[in-house]
Protein backbone atom coordinates (compact mmCIF):
# COMPACT_ATOMS: atom_id res chain seq x y z
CA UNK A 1 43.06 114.53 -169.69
CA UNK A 2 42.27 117.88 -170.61
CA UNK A 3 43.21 117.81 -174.30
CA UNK A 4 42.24 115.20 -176.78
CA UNK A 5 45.72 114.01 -177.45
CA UNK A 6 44.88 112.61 -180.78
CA UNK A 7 47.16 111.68 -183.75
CA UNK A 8 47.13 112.32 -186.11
CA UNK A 9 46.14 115.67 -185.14
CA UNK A 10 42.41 116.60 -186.50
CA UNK A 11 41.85 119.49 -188.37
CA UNK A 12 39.48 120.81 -185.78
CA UNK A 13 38.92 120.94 -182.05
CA UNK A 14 36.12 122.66 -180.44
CA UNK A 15 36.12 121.94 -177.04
CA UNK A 16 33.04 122.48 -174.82
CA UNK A 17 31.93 122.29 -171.03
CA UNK A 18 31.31 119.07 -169.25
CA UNK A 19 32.55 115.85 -169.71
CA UNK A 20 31.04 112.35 -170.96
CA UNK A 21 30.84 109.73 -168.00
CA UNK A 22 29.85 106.46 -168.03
CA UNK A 23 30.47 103.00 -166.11
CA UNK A 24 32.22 100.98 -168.90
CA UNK A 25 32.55 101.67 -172.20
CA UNK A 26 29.43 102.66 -173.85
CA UNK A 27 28.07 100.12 -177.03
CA UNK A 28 27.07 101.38 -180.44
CA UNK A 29 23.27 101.94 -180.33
CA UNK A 30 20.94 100.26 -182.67
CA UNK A 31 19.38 102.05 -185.82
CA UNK A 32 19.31 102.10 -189.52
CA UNK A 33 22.14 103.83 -189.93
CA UNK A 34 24.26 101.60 -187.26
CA UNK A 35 23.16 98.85 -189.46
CA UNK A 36 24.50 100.68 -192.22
CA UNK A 37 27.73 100.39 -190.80
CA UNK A 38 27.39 97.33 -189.34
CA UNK A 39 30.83 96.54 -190.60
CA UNK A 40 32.60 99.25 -189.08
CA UNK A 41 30.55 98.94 -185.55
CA UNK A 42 31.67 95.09 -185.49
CA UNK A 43 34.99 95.80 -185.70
CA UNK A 44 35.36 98.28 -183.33
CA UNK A 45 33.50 96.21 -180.75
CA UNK A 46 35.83 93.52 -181.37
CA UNK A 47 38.96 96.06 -180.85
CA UNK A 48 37.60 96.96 -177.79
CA UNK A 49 36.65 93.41 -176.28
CA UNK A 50 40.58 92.30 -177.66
CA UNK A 51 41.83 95.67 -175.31
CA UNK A 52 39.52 95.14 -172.41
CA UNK A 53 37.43 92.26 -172.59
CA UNK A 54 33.63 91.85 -173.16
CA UNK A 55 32.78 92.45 -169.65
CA UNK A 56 33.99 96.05 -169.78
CA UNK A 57 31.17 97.33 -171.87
CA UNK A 58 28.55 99.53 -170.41
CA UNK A 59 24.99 98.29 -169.34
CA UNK A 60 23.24 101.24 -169.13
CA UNK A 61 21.22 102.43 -172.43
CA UNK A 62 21.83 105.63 -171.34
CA UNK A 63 25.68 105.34 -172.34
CA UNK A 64 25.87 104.71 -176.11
CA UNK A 65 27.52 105.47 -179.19
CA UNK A 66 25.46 106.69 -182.10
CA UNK A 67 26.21 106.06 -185.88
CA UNK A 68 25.06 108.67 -188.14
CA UNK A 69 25.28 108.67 -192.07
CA UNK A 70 26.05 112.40 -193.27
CA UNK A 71 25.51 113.70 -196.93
CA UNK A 72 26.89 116.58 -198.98
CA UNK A 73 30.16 116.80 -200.87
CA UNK A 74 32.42 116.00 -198.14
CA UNK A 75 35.73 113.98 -198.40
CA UNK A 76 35.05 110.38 -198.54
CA UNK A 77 36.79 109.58 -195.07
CA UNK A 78 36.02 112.77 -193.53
CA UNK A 79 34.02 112.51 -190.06
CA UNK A 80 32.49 114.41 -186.96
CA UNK A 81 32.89 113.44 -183.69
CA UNK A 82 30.19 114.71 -181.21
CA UNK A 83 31.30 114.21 -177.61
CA UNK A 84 28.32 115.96 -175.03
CA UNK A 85 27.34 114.62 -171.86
CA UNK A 86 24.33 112.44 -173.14
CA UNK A 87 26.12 110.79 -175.68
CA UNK A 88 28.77 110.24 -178.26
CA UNK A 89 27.76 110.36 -182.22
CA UNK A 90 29.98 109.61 -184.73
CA UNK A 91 28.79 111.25 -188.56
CA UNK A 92 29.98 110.57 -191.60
CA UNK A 93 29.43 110.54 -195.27
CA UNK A 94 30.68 106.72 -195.75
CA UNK A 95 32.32 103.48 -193.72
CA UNK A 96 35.45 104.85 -194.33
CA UNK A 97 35.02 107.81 -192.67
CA UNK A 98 32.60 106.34 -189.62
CA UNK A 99 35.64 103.71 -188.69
CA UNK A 100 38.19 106.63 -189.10
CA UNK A 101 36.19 108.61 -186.12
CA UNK A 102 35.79 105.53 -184.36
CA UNK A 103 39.65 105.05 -184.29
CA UNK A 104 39.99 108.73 -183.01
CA UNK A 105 37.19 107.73 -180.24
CA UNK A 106 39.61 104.16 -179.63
CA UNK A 107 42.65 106.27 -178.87
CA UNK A 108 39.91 108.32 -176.63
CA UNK A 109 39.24 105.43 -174.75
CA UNK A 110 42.42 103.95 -174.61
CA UNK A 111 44.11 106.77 -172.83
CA UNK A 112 40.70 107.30 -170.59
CA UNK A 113 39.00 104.15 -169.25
CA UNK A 114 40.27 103.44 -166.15
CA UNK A 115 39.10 101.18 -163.42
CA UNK A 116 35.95 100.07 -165.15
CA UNK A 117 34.96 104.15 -165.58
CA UNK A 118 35.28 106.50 -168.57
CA UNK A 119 35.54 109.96 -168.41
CA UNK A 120 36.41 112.25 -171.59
CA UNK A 121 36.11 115.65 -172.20
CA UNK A 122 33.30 117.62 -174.79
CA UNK A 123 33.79 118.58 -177.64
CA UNK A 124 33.09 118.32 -181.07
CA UNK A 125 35.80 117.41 -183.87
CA UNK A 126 35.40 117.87 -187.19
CA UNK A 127 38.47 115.85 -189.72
CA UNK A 128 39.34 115.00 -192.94
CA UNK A 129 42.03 114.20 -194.71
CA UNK A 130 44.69 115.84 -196.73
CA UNK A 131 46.08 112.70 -199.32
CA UNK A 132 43.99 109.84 -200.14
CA UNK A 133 47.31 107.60 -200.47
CA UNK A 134 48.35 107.04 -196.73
CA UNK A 135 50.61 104.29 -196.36
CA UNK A 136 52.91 101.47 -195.03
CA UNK A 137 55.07 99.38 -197.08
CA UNK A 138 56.24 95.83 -195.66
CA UNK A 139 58.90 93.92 -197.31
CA UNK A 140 58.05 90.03 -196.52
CA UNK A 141 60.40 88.62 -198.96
CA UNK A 142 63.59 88.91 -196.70
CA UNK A 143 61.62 88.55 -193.75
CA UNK A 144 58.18 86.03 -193.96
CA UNK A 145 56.13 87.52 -191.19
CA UNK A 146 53.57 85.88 -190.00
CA UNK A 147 49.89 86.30 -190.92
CA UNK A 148 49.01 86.62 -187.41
CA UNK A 149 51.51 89.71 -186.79
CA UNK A 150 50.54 91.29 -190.17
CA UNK A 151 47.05 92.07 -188.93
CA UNK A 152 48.12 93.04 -186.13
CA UNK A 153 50.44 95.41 -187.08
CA UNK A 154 47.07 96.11 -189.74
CA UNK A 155 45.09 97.14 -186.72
CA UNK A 156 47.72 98.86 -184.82
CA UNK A 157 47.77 100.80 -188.17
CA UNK A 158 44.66 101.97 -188.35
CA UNK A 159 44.76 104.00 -185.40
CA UNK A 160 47.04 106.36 -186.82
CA UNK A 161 44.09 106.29 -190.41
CA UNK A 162 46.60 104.43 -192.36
CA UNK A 163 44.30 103.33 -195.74
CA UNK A 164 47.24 101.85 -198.19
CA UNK A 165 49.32 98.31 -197.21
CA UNK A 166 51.93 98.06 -199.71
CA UNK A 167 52.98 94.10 -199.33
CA UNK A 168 56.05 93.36 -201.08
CA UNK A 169 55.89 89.88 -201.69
CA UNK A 170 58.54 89.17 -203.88
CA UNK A 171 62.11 90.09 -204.16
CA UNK A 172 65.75 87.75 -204.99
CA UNK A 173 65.61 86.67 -201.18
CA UNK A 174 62.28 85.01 -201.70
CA UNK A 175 58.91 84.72 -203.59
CA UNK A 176 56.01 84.81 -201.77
CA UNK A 177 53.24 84.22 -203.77
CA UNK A 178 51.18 81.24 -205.19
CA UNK A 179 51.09 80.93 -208.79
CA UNK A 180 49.26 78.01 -210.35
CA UNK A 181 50.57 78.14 -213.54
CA UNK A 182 53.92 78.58 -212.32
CA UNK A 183 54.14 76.24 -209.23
CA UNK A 184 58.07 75.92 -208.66
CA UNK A 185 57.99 79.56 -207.94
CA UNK A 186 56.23 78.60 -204.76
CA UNK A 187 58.12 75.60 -204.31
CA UNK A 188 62.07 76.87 -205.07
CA UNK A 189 61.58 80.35 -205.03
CA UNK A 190 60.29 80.46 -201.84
CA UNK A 191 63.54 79.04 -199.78
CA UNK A 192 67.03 80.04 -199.57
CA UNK A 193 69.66 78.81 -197.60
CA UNK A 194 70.48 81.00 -194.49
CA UNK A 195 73.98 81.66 -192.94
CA UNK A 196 71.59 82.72 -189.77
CA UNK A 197 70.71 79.47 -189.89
CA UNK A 198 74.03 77.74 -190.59
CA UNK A 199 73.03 77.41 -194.04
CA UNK A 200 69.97 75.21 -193.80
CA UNK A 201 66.59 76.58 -196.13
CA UNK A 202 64.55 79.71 -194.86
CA UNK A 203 61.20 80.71 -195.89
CA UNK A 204 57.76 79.77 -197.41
CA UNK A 205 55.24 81.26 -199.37
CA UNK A 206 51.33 82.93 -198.52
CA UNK A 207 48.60 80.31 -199.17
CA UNK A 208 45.97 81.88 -201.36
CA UNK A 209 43.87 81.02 -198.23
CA UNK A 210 46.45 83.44 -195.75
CA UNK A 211 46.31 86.29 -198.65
CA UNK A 212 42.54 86.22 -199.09
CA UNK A 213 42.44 86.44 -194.77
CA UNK A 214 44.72 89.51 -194.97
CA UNK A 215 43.13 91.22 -197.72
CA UNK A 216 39.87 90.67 -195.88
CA UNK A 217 41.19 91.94 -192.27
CA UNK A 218 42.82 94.85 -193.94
CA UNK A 219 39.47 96.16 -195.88
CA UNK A 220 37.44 95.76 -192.60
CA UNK A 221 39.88 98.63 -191.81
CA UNK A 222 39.32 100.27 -195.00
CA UNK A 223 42.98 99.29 -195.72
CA UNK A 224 44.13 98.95 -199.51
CA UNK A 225 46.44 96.19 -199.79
CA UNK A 226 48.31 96.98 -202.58
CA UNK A 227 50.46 93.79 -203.63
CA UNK A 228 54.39 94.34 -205.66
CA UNK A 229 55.92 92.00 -207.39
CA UNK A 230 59.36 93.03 -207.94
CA UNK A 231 59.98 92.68 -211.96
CA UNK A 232 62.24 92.63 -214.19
CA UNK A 233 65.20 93.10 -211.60
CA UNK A 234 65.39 91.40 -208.00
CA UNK A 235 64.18 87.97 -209.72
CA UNK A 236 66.90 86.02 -208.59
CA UNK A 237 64.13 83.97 -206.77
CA UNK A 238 61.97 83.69 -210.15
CA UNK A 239 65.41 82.56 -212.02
CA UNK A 240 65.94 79.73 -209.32
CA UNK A 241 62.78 78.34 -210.13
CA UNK A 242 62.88 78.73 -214.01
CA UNK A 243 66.61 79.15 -215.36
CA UNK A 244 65.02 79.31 -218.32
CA UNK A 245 63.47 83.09 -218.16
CA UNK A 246 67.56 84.02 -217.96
CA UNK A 247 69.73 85.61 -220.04
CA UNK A 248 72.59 83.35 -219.41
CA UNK A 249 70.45 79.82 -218.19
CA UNK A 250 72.35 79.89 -214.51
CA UNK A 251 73.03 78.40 -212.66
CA UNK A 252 70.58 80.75 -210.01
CA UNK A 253 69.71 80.42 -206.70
CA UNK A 254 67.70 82.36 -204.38
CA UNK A 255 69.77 84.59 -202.82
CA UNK A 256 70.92 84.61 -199.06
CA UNK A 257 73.11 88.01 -199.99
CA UNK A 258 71.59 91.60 -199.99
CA UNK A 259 72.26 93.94 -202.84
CA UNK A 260 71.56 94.21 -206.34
CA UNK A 261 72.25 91.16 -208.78
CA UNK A 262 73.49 91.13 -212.25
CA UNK A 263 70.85 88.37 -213.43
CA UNK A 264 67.30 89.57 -214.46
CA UNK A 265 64.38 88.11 -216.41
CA UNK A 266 65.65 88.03 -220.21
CA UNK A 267 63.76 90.95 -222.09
CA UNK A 268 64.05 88.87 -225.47
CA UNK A 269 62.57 85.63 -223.81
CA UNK A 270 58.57 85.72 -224.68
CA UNK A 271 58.45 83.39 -222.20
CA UNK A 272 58.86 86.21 -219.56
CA UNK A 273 56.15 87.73 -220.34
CA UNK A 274 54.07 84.68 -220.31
CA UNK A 275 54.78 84.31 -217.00
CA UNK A 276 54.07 87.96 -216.47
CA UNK A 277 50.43 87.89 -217.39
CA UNK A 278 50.05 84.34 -215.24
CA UNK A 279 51.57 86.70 -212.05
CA UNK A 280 48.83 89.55 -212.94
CA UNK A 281 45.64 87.18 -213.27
CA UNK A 282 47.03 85.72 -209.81
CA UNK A 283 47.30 89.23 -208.38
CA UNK A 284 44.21 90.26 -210.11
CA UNK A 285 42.03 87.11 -208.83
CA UNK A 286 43.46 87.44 -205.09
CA UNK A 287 43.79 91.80 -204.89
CA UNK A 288 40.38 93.81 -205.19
CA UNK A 289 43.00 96.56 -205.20
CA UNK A 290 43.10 99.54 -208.04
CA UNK A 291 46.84 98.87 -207.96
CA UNK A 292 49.42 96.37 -208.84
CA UNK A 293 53.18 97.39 -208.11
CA UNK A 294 55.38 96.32 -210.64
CA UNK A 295 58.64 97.18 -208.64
CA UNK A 296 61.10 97.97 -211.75
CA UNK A 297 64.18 99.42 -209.49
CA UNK A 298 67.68 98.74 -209.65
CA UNK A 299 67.58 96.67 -213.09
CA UNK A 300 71.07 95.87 -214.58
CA UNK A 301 70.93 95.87 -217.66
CA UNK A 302 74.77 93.68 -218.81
CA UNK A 303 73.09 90.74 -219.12
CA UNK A 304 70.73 92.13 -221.31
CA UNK A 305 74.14 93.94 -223.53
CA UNK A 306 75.09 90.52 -223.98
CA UNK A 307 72.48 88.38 -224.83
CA UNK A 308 71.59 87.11 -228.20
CA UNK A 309 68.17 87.18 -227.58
CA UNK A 310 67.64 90.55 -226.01
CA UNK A 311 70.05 91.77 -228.49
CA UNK A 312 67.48 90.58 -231.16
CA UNK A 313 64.77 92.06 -229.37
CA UNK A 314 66.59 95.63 -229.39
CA UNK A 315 66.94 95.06 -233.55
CA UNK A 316 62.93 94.18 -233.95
CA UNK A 317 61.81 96.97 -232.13
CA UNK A 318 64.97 99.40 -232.90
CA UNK A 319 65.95 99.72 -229.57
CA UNK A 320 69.68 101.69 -229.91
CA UNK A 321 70.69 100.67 -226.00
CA UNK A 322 70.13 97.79 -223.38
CA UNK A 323 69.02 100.11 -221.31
CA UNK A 324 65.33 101.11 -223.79
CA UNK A 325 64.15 96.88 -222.65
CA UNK A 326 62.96 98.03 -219.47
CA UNK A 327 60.79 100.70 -220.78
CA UNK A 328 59.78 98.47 -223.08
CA UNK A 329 58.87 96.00 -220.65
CA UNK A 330 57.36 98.44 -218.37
CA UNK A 331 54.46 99.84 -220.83
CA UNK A 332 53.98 95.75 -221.94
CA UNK A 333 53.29 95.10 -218.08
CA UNK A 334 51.44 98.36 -217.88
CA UNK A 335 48.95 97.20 -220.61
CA UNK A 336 48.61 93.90 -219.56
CA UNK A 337 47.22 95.13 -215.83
CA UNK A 338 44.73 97.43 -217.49
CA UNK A 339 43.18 94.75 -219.44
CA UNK A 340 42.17 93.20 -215.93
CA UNK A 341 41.42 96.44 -214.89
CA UNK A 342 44.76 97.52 -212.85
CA UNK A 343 46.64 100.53 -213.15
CA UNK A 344 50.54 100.09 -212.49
CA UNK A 345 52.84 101.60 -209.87
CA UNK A 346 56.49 101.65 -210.27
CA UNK A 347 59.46 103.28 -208.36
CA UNK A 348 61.29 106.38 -210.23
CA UNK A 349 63.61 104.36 -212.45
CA UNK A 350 60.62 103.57 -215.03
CA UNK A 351 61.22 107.36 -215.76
CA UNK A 352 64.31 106.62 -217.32
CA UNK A 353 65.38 105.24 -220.70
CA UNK A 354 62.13 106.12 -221.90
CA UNK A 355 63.35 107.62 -225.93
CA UNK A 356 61.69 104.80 -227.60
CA UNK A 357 59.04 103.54 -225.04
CA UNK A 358 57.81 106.72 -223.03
CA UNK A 359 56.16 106.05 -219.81
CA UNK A 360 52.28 105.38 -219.97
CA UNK A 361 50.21 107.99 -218.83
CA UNK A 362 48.49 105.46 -216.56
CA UNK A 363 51.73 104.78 -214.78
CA UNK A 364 51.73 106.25 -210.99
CA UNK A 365 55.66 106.98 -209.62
CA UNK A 366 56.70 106.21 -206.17
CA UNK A 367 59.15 108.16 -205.84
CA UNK A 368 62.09 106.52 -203.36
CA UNK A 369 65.75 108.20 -204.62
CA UNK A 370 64.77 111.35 -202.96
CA UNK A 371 61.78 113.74 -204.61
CA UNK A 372 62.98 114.22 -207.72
CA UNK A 373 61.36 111.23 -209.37
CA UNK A 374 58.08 112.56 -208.01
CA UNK A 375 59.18 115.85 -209.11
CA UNK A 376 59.65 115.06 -212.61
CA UNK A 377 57.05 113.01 -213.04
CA UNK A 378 54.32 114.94 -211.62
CA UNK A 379 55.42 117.80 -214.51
CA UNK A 380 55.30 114.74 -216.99
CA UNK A 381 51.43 114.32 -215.49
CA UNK A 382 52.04 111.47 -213.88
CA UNK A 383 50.06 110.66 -210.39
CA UNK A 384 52.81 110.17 -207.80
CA UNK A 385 53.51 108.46 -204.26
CA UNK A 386 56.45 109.92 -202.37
CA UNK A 387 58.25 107.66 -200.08
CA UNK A 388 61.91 109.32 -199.85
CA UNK A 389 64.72 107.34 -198.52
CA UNK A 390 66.12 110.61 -197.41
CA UNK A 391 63.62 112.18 -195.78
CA UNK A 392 62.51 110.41 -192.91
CA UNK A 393 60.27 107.31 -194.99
CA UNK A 394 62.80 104.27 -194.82
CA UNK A 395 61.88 102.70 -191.91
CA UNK A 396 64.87 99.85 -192.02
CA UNK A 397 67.16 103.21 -190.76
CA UNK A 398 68.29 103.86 -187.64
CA UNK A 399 65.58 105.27 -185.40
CA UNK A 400 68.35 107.66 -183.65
CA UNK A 401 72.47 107.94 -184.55
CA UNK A 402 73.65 105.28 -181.56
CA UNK A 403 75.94 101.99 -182.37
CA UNK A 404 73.06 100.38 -179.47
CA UNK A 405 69.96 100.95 -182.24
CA UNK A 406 69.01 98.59 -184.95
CA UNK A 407 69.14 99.42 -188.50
CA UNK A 408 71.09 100.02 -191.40
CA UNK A 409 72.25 102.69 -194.50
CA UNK A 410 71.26 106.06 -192.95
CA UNK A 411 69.67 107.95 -190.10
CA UNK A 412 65.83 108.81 -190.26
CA UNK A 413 64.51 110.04 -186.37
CA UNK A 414 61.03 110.81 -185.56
CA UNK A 415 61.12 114.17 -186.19
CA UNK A 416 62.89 113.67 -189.88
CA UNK A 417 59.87 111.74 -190.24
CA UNK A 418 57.66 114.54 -189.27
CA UNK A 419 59.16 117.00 -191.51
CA UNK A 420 58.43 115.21 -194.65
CA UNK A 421 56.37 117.06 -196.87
CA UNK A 422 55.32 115.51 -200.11
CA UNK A 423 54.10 118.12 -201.80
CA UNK A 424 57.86 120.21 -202.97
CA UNK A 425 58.25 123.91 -202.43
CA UNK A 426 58.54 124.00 -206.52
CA UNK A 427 55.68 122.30 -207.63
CA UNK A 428 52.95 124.15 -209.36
CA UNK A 429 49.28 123.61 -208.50
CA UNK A 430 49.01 121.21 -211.47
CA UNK A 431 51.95 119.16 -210.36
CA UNK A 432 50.88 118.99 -206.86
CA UNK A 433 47.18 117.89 -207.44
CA UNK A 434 48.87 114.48 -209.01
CA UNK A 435 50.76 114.13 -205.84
CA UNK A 436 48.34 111.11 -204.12
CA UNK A 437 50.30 111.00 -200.83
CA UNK A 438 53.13 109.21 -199.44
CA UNK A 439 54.45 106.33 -197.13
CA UNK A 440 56.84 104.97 -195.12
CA UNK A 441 58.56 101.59 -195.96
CA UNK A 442 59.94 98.73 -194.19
CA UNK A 443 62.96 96.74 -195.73
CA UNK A 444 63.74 93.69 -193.90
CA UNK A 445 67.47 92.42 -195.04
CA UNK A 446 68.36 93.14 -191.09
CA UNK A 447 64.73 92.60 -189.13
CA UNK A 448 64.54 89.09 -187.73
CA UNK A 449 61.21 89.32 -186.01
CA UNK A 450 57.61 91.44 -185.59
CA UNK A 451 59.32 92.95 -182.57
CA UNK A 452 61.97 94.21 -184.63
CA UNK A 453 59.64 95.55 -187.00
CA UNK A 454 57.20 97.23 -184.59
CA UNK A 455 60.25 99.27 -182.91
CA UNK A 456 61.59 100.20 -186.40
CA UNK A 457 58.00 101.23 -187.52
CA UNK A 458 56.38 103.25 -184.35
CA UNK A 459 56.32 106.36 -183.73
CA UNK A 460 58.25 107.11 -187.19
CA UNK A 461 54.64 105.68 -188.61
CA UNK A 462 52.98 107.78 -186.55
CA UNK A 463 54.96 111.26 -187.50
CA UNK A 464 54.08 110.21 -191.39
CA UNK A 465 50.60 109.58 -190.57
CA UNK A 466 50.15 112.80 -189.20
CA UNK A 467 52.06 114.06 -192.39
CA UNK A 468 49.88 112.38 -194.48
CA UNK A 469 46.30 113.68 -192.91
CA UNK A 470 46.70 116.38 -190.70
CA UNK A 471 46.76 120.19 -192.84
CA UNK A 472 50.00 121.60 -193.50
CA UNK A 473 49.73 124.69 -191.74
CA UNK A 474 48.73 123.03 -188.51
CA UNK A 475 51.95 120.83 -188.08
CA UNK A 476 54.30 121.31 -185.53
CA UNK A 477 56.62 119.39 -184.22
CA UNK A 478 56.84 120.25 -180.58
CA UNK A 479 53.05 119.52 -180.70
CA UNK A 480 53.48 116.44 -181.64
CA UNK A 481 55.79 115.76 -179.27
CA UNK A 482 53.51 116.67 -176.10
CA UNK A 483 50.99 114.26 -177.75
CA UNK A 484 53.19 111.12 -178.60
CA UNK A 485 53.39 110.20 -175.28
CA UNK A 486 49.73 109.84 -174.50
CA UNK A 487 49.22 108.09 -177.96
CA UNK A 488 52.45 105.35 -177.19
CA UNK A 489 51.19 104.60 -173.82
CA UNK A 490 47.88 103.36 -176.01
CA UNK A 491 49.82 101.08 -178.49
CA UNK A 492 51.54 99.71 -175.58
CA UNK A 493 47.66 98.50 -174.68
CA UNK A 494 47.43 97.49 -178.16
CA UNK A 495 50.95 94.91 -176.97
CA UNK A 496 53.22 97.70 -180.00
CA UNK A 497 57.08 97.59 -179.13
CA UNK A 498 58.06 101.25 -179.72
CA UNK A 499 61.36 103.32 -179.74
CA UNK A 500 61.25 105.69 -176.79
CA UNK A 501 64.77 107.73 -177.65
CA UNK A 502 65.26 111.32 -179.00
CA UNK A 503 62.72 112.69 -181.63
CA UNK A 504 65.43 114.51 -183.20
């Protein structure tokens, strides 16, 4: 290999004469600041023994990897990485940024230890990135995958510096998490009966043991895991469990259909929002995270038009239209996750409706109809999360325009992928400073396995990684493509199903 090969691409390259050799694959060296990032150096150890097995590490104390702390006003995960003949050092300000290196050194390896030898190139890189908000969404309520394949697909991740797991754990095809106070949401809400499975009940819910393993896993990778629970809308799975919290008392069930549903929690039942703020301490006790998603997309809002109780809501807080609940709804949820110290994320439709009950400043957008949501709420001042689904970051769409591929609803190839900017050609500086990143997401109404998911996910995830960190001015597509091959032969070590059609 005479180029580096990595992705996403680093924002510098200086190569230099020589090449590092060694017999194996050379061990992190011992010294305060390894033990520093003792953390980070276990991990990466056990990524390599998982790869190529314990006996594949050098001997020789000659042939090490050295962990250095950095200081200075650098970006958080920013790194160096110092490749010269006598040794490899990896600097950095913080963990974050010392396991980010060591990921660009893994795909190093990957693509250069052969035959129980490692040769790769000097050279020094210098990286950072360009959005703090890198991420992956993964809908587990129409599909339960595995905890076992969720950290892998975690680690396969991280090799591309994804930081953000968005796990969407509840939708009206299934709710996935424990609730004490609630325990019939667990119980009902979990299963539905499946015509895949001539009708007979589907599903089950994340032990607070499985969550708490995840969460764990994924911030050894300096992954966020970021949970959503879908409310008020796509609650048919809530409903099943508690007619009650309906407008019209059911009957429900948890749906085996896909689409949106005219039933939603009842805005004028205060028991909805008692269950809301039992969801939140769950979420709040389980997720160190910042953020709580609070979904709020594709709400109907008939039930609500003919309800005597949401109707009496609308006259005690002179609400003129059905429509003015959600807001309402959306700034009660809002407050009630920044008393436990949570800021909210919803998708673009909490910008609407929003006469009575305007949008709290707190509130981040993701914006999914296209980039106009993040559009106009970045000029409202709102921090923002773009995730398209027309511009390459709905990962349930067809890979490539073929009757033979799997997916559904539109067309997103690699190189859509790669072109998606967040940051809009008519955004001022203000507005684009709010603009935290993007993501690509992962619907599962038509993914019956991991498998399925990896070869929807990669290399689409790997064109919005690149997206996400690499600078602007540096992207190019045909780049890229001379890369990707190099990189997918590596998550083929790491056992990562992958779509090898056309990029474009």
């Amino acid at each position: 290999m005479s180029e580096y090969t990595i992705i996403p691409r680093p924002v510098s390259i200086k190569y230099l004469p020589g090449s590092f050799q060694c017999q194996g694959i050379p061990q992190i060296a011992d010294s305060s600041d390894a033990s520093v990032f003792r953390n980070e150096a276990a991990v990466f150890t056990g990524q390599v023994i998982k790869t190529f097995t314990q006996e594949a590490f050098s001997r020789s104390s000659d042939c090490n990897i050295s962990l250095i702390k950095t200081e200075g006003p650098v970006a958080e995960e920013s790194y160096c990485l110092d490749i010269n003949p006598d040794g490899i050092k990896v600097k950095a300000p913080s963990g974050a940024g010392v396991y980010r290196g060591l990921q660009s050194l893994r795909q190093l390896f990957l693509s250069e230890y052969r035959d129980g030898t490692l040769s790769v190139p000097c050279g020094v890189i210098e990286d950072r990135p360009r959005f703090s908000w890198r991420g992956f969404m993964l809908d587990c309520s129409r599909h339960f995958f595995s905890v076992n394949f969720i950290k892998h697909l975690l680690d396969a991740l991280s090799l591309q510096h994804i930081n953000i797991f968005h796990w969407h754990l509840t939708d009206d095809q299934g709710w996935r998490l424990p609730v004490k106070q609630y325990p019939l949401l667990a119980e009902i809400g979990a299963k539905r009966r499946d015509h895949r499975l001539h009708g007979e009940f589907y599903g089950r819910f994340y032990t607070e043991e499985e969550i708490r393993d995840i969460v764990s896993f994924a911030s050894e990778r300096h992954i966020e895991v970021v949970p959503e629970v879908d409310l008020p809308g796509h609650t048919s799975s809530v409903l099943a469990a508690y007619p009650g919290l309906g407008c019209t008392g059911g009957p429900y069930r948890v749906e085996d259909r896909f689409g949106v549903f005219e039933d939603v929690l009842c805005a004028g039942n205060d028991e909805t929002f008692t269950l809301a703020e039992a969801v939140f301490d769950t979420l709040a006790e389980f997720f160190p995270s910042r953020y709580v998603h609070i979904g709020g997309d594709e709400v109907r809002f008939n039930r609500w038009a003919n309800c005597p109780k949401c109707k009496k809501r609308m006259a005690e807080e002179g609400i003129s239209s059905p429509s003015q609940l959600q807001s309402m709804i959306t700034a009660r949820y809002a407050q009630m996750l920044r008393r436990r110290g949570k800021t909210a994320i919803g998708w673009d439709e909490v910008l609407e409706n929003t006469e009575k009950f305007p949008l709290p400043e707190d509130v981040v957008v993701m914006s999914w109809r296209g980039s106009e949501g993040g559009k106009k709420a970045s000029a409202l001042g709102h921090r923002v999360i773009m995730s398209p689904c027309d511009n390459g970051c709905y990962l349930d769409h067809k890979t490539f325009d073929s009757p033979d591929e799997p997916g559904r609803l539109g067309i997103d190839t690699v190189a859509k992928s790669y072109g998606m900017e967040p940051v809009t050609s008519d955004m001022d500086e203000t507005a684009a400073s709010l603009v935290l990143g993007g993501q690509g997401n992962l619907w599962s109404e038509v993914i019956y396995s991991g498998k399925i998911a990896e070869y929807m996910t990669f290399p689409r995830i790997c064109a919005i990684a690149e997206t996400l960190w690499s600078d602007k001015n540096a992207k190019n597509l045909e780049d890229f493509a001379k890369r990707l091959p190099a990189h997918q032969r590596r998550l083929d070590m790491l056992g990562v199903l992958q779509y090898r059609g056309p990029l474009g």
